[in-house]
PDB file of N, CA and C in Angstrom:
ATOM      1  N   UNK A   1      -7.305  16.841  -3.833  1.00  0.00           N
ATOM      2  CA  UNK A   1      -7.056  15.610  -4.556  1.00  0.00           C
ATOM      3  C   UNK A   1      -7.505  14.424  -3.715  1.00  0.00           C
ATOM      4  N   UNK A   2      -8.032  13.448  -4.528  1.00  0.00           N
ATOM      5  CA  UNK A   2      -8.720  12.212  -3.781  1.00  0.00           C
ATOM      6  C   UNK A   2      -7.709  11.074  -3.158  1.00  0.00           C
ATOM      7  N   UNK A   3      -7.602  10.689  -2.202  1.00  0.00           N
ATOM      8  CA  UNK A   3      -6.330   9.355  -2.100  1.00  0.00           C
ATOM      9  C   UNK A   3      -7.488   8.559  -2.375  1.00  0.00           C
ATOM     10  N   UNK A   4      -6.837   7.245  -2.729  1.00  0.00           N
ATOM     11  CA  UNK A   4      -7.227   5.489  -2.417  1.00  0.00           C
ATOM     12  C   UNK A   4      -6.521   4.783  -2.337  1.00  0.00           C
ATOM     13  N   UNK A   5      -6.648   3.995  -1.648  1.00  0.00           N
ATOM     14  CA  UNK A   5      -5.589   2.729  -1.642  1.00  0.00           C
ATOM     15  C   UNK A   5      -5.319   2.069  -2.718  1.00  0.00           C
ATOM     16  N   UNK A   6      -4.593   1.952  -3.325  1.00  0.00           N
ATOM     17  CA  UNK A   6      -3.448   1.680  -4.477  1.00  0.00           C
ATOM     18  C   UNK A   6      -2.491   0.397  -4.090  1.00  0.00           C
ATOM     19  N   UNK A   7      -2.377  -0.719  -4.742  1.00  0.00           N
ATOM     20  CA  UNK A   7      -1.464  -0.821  -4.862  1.00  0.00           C
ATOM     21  C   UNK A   7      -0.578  -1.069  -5.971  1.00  0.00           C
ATOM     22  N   UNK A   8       1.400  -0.001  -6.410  1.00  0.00           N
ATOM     23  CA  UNK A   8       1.661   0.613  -7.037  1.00  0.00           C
ATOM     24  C   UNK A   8       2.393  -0.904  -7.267  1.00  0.00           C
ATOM     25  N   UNK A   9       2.698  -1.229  -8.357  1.00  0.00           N
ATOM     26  CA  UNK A   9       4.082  -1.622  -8.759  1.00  0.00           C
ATOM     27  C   UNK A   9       5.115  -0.435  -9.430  1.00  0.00           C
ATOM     28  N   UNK A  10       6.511  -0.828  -8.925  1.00  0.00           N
ATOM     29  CA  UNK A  10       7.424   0.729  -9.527  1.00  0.00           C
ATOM     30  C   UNK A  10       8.325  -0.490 -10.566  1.00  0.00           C
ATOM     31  N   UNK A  11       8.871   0.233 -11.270  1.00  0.00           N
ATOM     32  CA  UNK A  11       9.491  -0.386 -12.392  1.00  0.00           C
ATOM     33  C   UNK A  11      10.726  -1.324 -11.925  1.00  0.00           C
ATOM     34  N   UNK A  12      11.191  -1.301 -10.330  1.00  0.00           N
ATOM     35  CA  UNK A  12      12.267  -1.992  -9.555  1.00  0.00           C
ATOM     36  C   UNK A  12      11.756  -3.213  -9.391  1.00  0.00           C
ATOM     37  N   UNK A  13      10.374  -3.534  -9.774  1.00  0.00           N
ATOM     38  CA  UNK A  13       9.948  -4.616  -9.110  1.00  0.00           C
ATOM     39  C   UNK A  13       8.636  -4.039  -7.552  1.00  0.00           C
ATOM     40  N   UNK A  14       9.374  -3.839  -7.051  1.00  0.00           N
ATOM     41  CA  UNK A  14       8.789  -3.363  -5.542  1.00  0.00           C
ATOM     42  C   UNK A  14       7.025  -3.514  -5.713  1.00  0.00           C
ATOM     43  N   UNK A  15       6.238  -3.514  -5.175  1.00  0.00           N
ATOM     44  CA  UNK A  15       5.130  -3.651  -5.113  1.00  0.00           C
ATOM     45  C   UNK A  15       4.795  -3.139  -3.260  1.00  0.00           C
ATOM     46  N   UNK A  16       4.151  -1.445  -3.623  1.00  0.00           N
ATOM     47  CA  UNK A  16       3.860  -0.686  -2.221  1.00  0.00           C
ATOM     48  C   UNK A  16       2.140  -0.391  -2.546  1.00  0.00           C
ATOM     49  N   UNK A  17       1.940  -0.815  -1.479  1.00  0.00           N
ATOM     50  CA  UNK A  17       0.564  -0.690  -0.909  1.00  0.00           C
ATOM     51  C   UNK A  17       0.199   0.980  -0.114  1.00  0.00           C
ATOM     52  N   UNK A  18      -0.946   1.578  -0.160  1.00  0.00           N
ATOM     53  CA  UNK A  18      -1.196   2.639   0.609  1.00  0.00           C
ATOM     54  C   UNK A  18      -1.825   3.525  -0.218  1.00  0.00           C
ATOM     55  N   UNK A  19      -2.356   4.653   0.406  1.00  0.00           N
ATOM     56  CA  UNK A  19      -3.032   5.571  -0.064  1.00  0.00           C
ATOM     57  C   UNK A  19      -2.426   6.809  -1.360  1.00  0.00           C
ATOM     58  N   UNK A  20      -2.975   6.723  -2.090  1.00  0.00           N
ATOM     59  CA  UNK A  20      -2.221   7.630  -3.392  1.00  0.00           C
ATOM     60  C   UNK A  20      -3.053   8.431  -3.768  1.00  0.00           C
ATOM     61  N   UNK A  21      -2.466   9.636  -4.344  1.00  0.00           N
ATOM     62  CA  UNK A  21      -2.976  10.742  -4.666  1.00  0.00           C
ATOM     63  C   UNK A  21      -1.976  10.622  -6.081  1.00  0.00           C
ATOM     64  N   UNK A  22      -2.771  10.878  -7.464  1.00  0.00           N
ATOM     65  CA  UNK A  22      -2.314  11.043  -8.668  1.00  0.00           C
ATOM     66  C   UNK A  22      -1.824  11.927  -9.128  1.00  0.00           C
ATOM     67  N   UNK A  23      -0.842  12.603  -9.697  1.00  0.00           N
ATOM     68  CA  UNK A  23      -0.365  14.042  -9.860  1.00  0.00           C
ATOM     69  C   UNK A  23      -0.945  13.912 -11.612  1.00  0.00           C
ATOM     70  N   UNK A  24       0.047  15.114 -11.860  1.00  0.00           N
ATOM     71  CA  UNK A  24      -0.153  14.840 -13.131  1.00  0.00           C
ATOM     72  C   UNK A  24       1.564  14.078 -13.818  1.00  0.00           C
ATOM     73  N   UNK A  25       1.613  14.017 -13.240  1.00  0.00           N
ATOM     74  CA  UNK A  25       2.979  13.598 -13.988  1.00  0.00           C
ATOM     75  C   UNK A  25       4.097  12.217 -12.673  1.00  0.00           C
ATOM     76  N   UNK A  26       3.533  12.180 -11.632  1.00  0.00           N
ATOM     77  CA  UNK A  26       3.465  11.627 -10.499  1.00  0.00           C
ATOM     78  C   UNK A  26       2.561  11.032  -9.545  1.00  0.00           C
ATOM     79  N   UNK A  27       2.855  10.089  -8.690  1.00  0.00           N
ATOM     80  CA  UNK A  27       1.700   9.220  -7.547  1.00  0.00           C
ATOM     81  C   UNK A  27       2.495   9.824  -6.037  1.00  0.00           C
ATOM     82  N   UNK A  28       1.905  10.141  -5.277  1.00  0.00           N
ATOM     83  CA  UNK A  28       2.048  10.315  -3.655  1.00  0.00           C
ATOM     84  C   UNK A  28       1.100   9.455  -3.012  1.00  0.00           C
ATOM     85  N   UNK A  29       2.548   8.809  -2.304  1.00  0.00           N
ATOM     86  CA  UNK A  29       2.247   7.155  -1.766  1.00  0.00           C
ATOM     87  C   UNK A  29       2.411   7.988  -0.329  1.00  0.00           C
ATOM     88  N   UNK A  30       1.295   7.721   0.531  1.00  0.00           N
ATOM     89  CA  UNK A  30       1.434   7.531   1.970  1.00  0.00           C
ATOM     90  C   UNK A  30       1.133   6.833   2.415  1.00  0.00           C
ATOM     91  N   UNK A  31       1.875   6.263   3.829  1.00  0.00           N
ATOM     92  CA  UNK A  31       1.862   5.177   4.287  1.00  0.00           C
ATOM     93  C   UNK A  31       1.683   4.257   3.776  1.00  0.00           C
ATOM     94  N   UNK A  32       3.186   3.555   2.867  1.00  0.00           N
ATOM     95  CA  UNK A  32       3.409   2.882   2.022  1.00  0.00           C
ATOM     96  C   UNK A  32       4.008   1.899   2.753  1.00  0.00           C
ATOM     97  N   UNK A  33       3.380   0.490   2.571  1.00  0.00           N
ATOM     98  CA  UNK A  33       4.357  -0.837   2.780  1.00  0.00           C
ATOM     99  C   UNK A  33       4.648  -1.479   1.620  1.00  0.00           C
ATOM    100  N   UNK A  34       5.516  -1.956   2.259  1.00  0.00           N
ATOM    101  CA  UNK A  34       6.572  -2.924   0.970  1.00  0.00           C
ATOM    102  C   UNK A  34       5.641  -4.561   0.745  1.00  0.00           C
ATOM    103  N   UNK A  35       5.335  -5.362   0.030  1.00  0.00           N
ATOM    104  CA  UNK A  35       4.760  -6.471  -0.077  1.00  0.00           C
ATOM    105  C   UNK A  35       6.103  -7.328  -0.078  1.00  0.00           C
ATOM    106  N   UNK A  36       6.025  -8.342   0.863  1.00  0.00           N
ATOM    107  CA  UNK A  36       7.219  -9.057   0.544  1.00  0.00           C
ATOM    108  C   UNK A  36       5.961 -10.862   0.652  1.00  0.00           C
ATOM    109  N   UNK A  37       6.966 -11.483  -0.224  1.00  0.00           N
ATOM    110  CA  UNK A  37       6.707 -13.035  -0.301  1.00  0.00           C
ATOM    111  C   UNK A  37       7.094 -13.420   1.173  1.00  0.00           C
ATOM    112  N   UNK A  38       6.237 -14.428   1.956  1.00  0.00           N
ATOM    113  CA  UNK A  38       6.810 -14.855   3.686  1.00  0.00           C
ATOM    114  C   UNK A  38       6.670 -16.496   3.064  1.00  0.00           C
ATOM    115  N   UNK A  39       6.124 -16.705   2.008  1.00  0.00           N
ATOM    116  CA  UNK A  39       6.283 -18.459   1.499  1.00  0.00           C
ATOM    117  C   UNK A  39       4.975 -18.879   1.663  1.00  0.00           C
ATOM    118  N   UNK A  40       4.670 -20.072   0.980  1.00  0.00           N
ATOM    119  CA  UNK A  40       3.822 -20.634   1.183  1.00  0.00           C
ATOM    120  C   UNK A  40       2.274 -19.807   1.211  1.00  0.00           C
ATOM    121  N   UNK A  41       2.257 -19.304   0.327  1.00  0.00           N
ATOM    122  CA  UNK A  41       0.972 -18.345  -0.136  1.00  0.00           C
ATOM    123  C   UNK A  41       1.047 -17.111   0.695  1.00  0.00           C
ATOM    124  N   UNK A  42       1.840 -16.986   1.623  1.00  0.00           N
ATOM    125  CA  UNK A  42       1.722 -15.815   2.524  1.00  0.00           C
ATOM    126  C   UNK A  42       2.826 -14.393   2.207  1.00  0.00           C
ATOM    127  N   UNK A  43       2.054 -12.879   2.304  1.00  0.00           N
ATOM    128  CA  UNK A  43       2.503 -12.405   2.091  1.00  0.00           C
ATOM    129  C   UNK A  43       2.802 -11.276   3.253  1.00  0.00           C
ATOM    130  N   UNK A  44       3.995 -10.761   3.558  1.00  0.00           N
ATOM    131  CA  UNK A  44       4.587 -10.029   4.704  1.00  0.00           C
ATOM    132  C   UNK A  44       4.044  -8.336   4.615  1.00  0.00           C
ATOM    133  N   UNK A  45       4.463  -7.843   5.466  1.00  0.00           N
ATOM    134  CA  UNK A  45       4.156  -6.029   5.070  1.00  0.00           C
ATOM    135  C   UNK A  45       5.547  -5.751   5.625  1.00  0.00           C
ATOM    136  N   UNK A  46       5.953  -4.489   5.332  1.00  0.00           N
ATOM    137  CA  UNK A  46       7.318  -3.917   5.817  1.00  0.00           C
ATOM    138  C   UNK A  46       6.998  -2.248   5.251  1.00  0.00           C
ATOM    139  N   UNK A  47       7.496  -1.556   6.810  1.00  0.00           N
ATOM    140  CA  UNK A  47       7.038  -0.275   5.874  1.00  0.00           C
ATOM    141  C   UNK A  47       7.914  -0.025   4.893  1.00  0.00           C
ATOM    142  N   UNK A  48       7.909   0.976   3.991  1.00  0.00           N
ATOM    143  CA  UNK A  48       8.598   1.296   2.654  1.00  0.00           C
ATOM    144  C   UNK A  48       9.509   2.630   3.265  1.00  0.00           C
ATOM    145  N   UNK A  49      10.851   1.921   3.266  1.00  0.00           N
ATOM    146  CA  UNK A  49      11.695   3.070   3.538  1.00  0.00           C
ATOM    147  C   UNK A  49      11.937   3.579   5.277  1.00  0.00           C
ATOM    148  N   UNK A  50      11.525   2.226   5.840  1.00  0.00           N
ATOM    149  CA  UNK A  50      11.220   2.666   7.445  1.00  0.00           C
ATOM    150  C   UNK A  50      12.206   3.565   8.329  1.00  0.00           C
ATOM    151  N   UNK A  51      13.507   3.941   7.665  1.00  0.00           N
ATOM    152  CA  UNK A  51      14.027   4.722   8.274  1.00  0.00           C
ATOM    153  C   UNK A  51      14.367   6.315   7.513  1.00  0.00           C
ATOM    154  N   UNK A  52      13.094   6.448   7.456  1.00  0.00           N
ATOM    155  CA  UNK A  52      12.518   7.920   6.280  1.00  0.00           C
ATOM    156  C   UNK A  52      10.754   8.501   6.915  1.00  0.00           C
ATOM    157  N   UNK A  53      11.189   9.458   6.544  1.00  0.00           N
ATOM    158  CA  UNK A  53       9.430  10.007   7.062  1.00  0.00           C
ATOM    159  C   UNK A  53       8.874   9.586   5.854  1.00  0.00           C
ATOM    160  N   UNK A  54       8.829   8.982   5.098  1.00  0.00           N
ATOM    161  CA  UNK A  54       8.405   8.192   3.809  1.00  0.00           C
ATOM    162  C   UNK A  54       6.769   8.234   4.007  1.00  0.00           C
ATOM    163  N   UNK A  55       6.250   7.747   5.264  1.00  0.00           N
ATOM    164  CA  UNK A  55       4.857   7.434   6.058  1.00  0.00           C
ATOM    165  C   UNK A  55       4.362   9.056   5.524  1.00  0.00           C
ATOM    166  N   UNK A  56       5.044   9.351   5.536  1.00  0.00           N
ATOM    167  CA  UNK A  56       4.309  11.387   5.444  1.00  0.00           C
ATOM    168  C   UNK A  56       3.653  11.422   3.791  1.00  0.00           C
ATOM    169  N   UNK A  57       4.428  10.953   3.412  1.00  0.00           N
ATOM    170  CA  UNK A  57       3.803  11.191   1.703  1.00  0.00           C
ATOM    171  C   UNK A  57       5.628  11.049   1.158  1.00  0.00           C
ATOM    172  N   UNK A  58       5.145  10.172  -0.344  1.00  0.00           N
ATOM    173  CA  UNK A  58       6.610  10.031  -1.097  1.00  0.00           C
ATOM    174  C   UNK A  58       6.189  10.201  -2.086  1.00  0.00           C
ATOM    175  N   UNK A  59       6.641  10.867  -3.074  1.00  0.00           N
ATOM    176  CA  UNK A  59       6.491  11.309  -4.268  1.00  0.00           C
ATOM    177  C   UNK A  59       7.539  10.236  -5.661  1.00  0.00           C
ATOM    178  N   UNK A  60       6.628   9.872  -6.522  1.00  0.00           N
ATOM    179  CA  UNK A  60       7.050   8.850  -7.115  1.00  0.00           C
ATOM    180  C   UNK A  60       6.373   9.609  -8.454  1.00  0.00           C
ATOM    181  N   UNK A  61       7.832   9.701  -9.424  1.00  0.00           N
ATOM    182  CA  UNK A  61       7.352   9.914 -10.806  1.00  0.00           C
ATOM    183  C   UNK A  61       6.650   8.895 -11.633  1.00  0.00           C
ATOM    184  N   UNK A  62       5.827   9.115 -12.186  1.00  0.00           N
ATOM    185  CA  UNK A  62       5.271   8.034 -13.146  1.00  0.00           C
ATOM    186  C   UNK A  62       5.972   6.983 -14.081  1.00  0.00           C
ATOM    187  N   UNK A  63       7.192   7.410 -14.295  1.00  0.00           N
ATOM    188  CA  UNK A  63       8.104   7.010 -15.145  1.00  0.00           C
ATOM    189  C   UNK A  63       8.471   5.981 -14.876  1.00  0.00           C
ATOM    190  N   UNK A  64       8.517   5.635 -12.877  1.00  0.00           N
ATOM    191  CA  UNK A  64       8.690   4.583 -12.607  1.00  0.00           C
ATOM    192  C   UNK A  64       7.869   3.314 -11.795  1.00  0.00           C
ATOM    193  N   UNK A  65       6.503   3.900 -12.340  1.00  0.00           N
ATOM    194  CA  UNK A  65       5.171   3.245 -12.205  1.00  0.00           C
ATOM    195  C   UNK A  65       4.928   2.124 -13.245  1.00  0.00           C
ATOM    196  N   UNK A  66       5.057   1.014 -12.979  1.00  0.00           N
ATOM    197  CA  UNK A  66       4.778  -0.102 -14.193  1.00  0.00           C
ATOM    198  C   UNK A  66       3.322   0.009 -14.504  1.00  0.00           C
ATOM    199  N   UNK A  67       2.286  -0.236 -12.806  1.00  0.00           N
ATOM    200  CA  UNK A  67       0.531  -0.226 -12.914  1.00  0.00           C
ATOM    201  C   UNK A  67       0.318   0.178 -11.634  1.00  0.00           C
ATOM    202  N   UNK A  68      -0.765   0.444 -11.490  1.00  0.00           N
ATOM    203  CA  UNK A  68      -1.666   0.533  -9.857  1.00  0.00           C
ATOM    204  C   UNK A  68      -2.947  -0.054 -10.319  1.00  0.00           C
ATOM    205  N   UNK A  69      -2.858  -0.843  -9.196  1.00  0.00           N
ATOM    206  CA  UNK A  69      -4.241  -1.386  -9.061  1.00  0.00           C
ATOM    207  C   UNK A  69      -5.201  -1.260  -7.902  1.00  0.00           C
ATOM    208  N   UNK A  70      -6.193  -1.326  -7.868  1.00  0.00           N
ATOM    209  CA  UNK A  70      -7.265  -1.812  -6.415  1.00  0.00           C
ATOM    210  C   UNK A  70      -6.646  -2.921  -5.770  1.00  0.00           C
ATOM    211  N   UNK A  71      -6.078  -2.895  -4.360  1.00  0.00           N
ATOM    212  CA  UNK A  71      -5.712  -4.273  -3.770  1.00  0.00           C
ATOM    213  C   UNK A  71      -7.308  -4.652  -3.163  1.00  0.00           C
ATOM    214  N   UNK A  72      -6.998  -6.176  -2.968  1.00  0.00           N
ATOM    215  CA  UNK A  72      -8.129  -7.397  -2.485  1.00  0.00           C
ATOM    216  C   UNK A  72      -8.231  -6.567  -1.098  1.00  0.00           C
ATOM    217  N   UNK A  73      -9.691  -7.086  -0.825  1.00  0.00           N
ATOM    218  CA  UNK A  73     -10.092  -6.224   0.774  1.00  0.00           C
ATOM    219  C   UNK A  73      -9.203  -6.620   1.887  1.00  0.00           C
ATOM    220  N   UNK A  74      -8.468  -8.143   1.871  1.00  0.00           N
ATOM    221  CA  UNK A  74      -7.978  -8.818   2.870  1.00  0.00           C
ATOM    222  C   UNK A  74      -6.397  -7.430   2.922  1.00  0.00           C
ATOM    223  N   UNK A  75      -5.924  -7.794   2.056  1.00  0.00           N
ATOM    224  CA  UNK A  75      -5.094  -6.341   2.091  1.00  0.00           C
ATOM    225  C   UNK A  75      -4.913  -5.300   2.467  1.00  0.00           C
ATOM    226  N   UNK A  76      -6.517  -4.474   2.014  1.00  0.00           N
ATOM    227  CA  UNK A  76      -6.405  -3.265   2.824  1.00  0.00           C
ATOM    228  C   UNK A  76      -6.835  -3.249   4.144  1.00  0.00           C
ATOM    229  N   UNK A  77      -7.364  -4.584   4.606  1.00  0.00           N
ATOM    230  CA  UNK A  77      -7.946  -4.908   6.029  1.00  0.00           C
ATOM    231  C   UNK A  77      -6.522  -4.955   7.057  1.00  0.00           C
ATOM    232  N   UNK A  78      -5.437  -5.616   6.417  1.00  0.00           N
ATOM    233  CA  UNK A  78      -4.431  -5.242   6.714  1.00  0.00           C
ATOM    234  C   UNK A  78      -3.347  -4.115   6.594  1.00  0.00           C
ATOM    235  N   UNK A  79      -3.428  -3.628   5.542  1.00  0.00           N
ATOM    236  CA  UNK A  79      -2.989  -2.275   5.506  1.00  0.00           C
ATOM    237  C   UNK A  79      -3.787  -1.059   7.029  1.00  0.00           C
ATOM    238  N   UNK A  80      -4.811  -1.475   7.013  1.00  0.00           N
ATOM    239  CA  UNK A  80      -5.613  -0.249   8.135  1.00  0.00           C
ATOM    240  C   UNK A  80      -4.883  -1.004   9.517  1.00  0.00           C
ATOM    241  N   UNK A  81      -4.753  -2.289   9.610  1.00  0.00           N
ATOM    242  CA  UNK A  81      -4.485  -2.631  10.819  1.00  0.00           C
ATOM    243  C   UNK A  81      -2.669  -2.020  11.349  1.00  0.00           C
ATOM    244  N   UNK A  82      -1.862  -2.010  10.403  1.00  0.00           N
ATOM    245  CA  UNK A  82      -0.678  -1.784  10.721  1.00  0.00           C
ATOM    246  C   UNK A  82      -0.243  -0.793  10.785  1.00  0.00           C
ATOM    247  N   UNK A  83      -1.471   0.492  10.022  1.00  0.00           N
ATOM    248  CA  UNK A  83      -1.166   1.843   9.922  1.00  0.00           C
ATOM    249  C   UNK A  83      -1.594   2.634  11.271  1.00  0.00           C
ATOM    250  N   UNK A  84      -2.871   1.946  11.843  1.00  0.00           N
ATOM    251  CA  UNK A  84      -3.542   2.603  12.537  1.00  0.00           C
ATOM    252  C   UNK A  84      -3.659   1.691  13.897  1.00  0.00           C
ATOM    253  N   UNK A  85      -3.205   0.767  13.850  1.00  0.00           N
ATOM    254  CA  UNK A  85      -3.723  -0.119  15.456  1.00  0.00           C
ATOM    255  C   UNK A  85      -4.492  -0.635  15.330  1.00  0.00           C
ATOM    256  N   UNK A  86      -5.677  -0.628  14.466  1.00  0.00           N
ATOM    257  CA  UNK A  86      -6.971  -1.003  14.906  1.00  0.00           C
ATOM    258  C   UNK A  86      -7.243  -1.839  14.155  1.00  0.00           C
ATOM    259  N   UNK A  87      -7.998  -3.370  15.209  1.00  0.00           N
ATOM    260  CA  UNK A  87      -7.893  -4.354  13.964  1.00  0.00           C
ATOM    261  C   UNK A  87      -9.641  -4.250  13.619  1.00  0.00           C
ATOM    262  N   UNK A  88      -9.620  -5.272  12.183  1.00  0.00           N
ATOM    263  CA  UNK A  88     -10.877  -4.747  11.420  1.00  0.00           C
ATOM    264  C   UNK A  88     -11.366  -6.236  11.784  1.00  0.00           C
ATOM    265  N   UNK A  89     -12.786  -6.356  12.125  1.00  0.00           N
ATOM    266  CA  UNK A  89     -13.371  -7.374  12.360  1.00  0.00           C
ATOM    267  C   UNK A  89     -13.688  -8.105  10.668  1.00  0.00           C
ATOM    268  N   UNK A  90     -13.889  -9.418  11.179  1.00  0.00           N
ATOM    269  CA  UNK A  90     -14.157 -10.370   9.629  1.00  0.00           C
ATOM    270  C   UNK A  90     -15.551  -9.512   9.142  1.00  0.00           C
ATOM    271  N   UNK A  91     -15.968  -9.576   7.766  1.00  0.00           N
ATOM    272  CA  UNK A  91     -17.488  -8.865   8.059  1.00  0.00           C
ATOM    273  C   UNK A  91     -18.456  -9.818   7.870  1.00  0.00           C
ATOM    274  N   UNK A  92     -18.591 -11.411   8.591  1.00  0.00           N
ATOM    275  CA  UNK A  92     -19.148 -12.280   8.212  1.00  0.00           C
ATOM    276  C   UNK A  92     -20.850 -12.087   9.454  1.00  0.00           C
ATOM    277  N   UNK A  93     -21.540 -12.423   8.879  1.00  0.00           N
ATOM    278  CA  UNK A  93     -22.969 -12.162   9.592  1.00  0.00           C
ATOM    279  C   UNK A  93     -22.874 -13.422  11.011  1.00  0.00           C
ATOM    280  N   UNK A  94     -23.137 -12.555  12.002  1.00  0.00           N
ATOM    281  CA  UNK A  94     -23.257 -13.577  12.928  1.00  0.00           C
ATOM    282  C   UNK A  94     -24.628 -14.383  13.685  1.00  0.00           C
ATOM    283  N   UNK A  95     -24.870 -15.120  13.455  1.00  0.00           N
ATOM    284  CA  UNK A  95     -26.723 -15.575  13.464  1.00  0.00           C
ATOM    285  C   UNK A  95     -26.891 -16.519  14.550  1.00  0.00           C
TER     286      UNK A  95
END
């Protein structure tokens, strides 16, 4: 099964970012952060469930999937940075 980065809204509201794999009847969210509002156009990460192996894969019925969408690149530029250490350079041409 294929992952991509997803990000899920669940019917609580919540809005988790991370790699998903589609079931048929379910989404498996790994390494899922939480989107939180920080104000002023800015938005926070928090992992989802940080005191859970949650990071391993979480299994989420569809039932309580509102949508998934493609998140903006700035997103997953941050999503790779918090999952993995490694930060992602701007990809602007340097001349």
């Amino acid at each position: 099964m294929e992952k991509k980065m997803k990000l899920v809204r669940l019917s609580s509201g919540e809005e988790i970012i991370g790699k998903v794999t589609e079931t048929e009847n379910s989404v498996i969210i790994e390494n899922g952060y939480t989107l939180i509002p920080a104000g002023e156009g800015k938005i926070g990460f928090m992992p989802f469930m940080p005191y859970t192996k949650a990071s391993d894969g979480l299994e989420v019925d569809m039932k309580f999937v509102m949508f998934m969408v493609e998140p903006v690149s700035d997103l997953v530029k941050q999503h790779t940075e918090a999952t993995s250490g490694i930060v992602v350079p701007d990809s602007k041409v340097i001349s």
